[in-house]
C-alpha atoms as a PDB file:
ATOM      1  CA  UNK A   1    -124.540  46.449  18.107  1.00  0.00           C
ATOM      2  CA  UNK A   2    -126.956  46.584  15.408  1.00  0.00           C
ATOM      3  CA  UNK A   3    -125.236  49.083  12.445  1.00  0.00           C
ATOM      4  CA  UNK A   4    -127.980  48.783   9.951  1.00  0.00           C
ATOM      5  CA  UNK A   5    -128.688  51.668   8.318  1.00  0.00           C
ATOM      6  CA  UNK A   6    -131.879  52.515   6.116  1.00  0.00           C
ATOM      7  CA  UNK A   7    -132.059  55.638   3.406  1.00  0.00           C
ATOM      8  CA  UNK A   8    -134.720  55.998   1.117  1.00  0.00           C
ATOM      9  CA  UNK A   9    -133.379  53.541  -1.080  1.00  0.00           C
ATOM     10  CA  UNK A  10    -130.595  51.377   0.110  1.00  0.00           C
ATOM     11  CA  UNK A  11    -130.020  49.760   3.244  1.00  0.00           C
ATOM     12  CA  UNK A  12    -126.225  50.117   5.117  1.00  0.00           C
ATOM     13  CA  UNK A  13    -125.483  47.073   6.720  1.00  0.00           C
ATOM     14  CA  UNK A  14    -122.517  43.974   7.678  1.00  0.00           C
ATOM     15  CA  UNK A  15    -121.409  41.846   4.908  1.00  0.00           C
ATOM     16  CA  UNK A  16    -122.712  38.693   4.536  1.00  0.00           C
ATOM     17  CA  UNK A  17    -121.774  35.576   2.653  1.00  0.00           C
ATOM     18  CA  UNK A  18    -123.983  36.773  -0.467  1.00  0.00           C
ATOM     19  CA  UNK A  19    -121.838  39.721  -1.070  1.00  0.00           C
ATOM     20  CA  UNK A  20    -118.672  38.050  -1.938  1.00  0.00           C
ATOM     21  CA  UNK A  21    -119.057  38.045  -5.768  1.00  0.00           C
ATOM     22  CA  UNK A  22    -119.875  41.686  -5.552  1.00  0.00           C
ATOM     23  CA  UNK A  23    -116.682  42.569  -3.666  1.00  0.00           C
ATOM     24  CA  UNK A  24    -114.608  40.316  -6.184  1.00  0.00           C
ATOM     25  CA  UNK A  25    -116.390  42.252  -8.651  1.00  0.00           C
ATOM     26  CA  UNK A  26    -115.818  45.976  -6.824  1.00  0.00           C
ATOM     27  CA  UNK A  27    -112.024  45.025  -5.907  1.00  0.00           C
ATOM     28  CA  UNK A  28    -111.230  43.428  -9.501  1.00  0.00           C
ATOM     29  CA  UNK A  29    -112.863  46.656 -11.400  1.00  0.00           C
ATOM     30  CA  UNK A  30    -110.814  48.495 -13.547  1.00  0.00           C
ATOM     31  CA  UNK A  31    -113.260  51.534 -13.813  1.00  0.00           C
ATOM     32  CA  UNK A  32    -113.310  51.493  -9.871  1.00  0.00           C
ATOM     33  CA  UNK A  33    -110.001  51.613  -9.413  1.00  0.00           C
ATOM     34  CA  UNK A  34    -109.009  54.008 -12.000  1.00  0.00           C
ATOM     35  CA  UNK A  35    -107.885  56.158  -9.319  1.00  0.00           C
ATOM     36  CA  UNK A  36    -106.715  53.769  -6.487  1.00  0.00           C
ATOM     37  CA  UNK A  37    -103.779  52.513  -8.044  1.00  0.00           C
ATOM     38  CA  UNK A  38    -105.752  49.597 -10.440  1.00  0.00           C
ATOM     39  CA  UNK A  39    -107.451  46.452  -9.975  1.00  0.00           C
ATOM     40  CA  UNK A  40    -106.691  43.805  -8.433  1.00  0.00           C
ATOM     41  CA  UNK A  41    -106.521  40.519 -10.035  1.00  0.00           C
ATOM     42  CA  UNK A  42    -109.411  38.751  -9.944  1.00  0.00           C
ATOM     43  CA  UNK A  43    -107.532  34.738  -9.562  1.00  0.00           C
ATOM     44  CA  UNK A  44    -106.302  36.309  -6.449  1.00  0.00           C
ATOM     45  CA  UNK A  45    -109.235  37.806  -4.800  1.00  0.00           C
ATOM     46  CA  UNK A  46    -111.136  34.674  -5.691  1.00  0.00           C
ATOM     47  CA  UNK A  47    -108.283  32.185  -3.535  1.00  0.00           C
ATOM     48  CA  UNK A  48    -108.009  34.702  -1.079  1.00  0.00           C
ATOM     49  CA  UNK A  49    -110.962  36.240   0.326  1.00  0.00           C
ATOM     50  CA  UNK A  50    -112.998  34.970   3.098  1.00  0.00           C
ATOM     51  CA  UNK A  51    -116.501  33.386   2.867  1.00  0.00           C
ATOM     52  CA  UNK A  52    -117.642  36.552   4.377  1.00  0.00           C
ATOM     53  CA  UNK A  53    -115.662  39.419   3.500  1.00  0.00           C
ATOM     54  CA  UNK A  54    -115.013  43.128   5.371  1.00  0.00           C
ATOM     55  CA  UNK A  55    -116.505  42.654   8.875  1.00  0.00           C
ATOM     56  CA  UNK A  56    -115.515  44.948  11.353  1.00  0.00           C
ATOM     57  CA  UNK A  57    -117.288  48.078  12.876  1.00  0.00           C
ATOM     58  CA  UNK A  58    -117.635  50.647  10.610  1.00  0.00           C
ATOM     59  CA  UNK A  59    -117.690  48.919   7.469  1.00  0.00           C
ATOM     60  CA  UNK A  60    -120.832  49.211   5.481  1.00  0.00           C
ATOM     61  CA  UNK A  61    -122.127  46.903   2.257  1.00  0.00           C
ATOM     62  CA  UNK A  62    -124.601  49.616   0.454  1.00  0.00           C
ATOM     63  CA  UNK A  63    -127.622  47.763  -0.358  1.00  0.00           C
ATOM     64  CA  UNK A  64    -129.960  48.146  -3.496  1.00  0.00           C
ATOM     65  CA  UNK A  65    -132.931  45.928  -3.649  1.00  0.00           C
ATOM     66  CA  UNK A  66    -131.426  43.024  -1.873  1.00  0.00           C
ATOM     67  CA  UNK A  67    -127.985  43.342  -3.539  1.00  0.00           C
ATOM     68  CA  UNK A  68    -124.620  45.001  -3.022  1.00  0.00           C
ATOM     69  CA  UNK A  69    -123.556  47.662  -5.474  1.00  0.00           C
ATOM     70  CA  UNK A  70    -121.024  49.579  -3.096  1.00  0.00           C
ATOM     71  CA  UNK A  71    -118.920  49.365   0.453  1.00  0.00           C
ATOM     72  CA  UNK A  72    -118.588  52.547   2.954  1.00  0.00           C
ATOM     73  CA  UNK A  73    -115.788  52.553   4.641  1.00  0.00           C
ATOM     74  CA  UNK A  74    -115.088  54.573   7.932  1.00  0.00           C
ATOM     75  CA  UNK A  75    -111.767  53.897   9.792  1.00  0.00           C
ATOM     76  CA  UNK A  76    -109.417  55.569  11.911  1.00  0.00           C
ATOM     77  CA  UNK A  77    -106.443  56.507  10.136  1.00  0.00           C
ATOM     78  CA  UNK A  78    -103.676  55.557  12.322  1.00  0.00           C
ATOM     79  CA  UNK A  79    -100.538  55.781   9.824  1.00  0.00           C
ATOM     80  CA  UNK A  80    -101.299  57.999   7.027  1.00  0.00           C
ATOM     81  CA  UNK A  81     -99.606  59.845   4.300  1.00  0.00           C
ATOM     82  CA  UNK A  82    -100.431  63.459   5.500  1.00  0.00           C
ATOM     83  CA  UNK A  83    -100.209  64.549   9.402  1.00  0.00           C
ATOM     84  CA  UNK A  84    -103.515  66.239   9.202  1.00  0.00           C
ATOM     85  CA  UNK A  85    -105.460  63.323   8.486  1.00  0.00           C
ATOM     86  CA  UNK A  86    -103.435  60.689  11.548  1.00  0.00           C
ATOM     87  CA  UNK A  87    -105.716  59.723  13.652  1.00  0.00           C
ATOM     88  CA  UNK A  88    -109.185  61.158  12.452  1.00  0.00           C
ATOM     89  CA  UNK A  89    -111.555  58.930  11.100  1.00  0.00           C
ATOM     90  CA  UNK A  90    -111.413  58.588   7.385  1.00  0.00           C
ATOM     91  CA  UNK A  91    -114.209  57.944   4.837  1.00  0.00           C
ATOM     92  CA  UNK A  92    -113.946  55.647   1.847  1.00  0.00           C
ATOM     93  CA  UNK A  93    -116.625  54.442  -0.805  1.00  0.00           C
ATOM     94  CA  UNK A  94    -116.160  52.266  -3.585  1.00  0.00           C
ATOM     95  CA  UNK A  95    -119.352  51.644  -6.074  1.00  0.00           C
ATOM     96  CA  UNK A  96    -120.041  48.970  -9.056  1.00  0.00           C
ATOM     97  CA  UNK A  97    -119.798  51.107 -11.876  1.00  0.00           C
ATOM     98  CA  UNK A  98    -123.756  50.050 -12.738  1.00  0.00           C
ATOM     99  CA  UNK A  99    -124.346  51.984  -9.664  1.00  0.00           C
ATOM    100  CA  UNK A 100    -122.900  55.434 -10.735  1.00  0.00           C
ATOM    101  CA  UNK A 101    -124.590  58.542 -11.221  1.00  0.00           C
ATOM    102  CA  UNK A 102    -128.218  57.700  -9.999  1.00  0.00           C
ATOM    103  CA  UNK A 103    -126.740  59.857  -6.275  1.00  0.00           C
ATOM    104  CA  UNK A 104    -126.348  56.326  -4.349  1.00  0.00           C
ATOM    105  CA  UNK A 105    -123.057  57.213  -3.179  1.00  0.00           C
ATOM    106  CA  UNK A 106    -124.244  60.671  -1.552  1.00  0.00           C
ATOM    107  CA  UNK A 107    -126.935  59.542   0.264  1.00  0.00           C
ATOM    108  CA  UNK A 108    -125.016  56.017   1.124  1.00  0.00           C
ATOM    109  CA  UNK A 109    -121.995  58.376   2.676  1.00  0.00           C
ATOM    110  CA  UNK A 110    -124.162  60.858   4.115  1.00  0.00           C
ATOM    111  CA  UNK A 111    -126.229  58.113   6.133  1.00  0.00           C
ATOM    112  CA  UNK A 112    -122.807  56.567   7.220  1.00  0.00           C
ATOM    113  CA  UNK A 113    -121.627  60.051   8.641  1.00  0.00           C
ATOM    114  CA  UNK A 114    -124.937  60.612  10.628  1.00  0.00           C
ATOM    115  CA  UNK A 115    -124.622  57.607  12.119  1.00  0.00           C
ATOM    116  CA  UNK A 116    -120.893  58.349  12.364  1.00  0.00           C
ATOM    117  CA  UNK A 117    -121.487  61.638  14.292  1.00  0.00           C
ATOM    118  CA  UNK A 118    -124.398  59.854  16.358  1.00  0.00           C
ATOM    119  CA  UNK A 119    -121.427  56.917  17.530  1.00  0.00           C
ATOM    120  CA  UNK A 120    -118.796  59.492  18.505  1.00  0.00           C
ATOM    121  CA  UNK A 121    -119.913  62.877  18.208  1.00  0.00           C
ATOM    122  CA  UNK A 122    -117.931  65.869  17.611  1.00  0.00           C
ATOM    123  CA  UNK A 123    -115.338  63.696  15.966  1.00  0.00           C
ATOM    124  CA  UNK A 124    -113.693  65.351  12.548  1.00  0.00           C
ATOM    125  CA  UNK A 125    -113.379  62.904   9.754  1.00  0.00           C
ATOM    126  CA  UNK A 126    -111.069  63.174   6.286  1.00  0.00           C
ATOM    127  CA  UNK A 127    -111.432  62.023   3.173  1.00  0.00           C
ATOM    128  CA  UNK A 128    -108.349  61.696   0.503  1.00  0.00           C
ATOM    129  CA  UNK A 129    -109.114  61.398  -3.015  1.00  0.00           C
ATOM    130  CA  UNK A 130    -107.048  62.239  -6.705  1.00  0.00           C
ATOM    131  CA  UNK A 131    -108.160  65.849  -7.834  1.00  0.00           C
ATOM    132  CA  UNK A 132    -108.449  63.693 -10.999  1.00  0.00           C
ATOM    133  CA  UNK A 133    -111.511  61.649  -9.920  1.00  0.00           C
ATOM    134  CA  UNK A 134    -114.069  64.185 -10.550  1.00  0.00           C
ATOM    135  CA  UNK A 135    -117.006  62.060  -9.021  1.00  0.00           C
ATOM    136  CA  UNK A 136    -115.456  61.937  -5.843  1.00  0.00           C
ATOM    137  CA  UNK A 137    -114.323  65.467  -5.751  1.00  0.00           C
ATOM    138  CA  UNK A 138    -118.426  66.370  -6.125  1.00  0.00           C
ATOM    139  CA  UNK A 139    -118.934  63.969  -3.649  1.00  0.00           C
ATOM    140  CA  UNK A 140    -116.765  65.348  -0.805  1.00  0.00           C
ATOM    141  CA  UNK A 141    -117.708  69.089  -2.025  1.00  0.00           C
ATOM    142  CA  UNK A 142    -121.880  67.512  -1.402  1.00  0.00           C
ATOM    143  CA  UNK A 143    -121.063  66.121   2.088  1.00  0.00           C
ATOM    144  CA  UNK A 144    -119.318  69.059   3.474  1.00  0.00           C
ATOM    145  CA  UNK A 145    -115.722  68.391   3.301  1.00  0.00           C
ATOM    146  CA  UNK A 146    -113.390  71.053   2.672  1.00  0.00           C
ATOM    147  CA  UNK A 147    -109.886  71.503   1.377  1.00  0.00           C
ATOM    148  CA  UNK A 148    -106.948  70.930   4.248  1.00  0.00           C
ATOM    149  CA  UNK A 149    -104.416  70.676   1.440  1.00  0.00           C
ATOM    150  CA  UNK A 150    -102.829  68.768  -1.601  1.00  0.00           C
ATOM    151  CA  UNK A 151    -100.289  66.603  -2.053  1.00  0.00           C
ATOM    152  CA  UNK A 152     -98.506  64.292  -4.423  1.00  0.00           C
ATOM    153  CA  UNK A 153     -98.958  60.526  -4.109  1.00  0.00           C
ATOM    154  CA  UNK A 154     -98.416  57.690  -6.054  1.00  0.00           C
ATOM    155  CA  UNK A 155     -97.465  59.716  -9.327  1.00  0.00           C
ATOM    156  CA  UNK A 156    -100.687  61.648  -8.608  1.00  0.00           C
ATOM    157  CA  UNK A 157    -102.208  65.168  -7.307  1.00  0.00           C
ATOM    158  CA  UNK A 158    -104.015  64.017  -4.149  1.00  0.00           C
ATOM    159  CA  UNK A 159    -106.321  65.828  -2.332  1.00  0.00           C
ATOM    160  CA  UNK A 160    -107.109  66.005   1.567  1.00  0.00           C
ATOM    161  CA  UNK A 161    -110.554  67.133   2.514  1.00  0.00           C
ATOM    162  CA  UNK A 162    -112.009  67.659   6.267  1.00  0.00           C
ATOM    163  CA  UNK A 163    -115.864  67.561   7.755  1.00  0.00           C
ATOM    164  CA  UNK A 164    -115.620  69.654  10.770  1.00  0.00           C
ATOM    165  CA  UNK A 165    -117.427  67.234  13.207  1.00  0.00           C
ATOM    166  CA  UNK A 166    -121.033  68.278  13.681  1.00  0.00           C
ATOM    167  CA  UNK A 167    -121.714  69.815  16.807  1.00  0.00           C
ATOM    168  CA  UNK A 168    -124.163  67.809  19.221  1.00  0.00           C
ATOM    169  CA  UNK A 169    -126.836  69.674  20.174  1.00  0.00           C
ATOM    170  CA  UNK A 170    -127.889  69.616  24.242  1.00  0.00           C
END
């Protein structure tokens, strides 16, 4: 199965070998993970992760000009927090902070939904973020997610958004 995907600008695709530093560098970010609980140290990631990291269906390295500035996640969420979201697919983006505000992570997550919704149509998918992170609230508001509810997590007001799956047209 071939799960590139090309935008105007970037190109989604599998992770390759060349990407490791960039995912050290994405999972190790404070500024990324300002809202996901913090960083993770950087010693570890560098002992631990594999040669080439985050391969599985549905898991996108967003390419710039021949070089990874963010990863699109989309994964069923089998055990999750809320009831509403168990079992849906759920979105998740992380982005170098170099890469913010220039609308990457829109059209990155909006490509990765169309070809979502072109795998298995008329699925819904969710997407959890902090009410704090401001960026990402924009971001779900842009793609069409709306609010199922909110919820404290991990000392946090957490928000639980849903894209009513697209209807395939016959």
């Amino acid at each position: 199965m071939d799960a590139t995907i090309r935008t105007e600008r970037l190109v989604l695709r599998e992770s390759e070998a060349r990407d490791r530093a960039a995912f050290i560098e994405l999972l190790a970010s404070p500024e990324v993970h300002t809202y996901l609980g913090g960083p993770r140290p950087r010693d570890g990631l560098e002992r631990e992760m594999a040669g080439v990291p985050e391969r599985w269906p549905g898991s996108f390295v967003v390419d710039l000009d021949g070089a990874m500035i963010g990863q699109i996640l989309l994964r069923r969420a089998t055990e999750h927090r809320r009831p509403a979201a168990t079992g849906k697919a759920d979105l998740g983006y992380l982005f170098l902070p170099q890469a913010w505000g220039f609308g990457y992570a829109t059209e990155a997550c909006a490509a990765a939904l169309d070809w979502f919704d072109g795998v298995l149509p008329g699925e819904p998918v969710v997407l959890t973020t902090q009410t704090a992170n401001v960026g990402s609230m924009r971001l779900a508001a842009k793609l069409g997610f709306t609010e199922v509810e909110r919820f404290q997590a991990w000392d946090a007001e957490q928000w639980l958004g849903l894209r009513s799956p697209v209807t395939p047209s016959t």
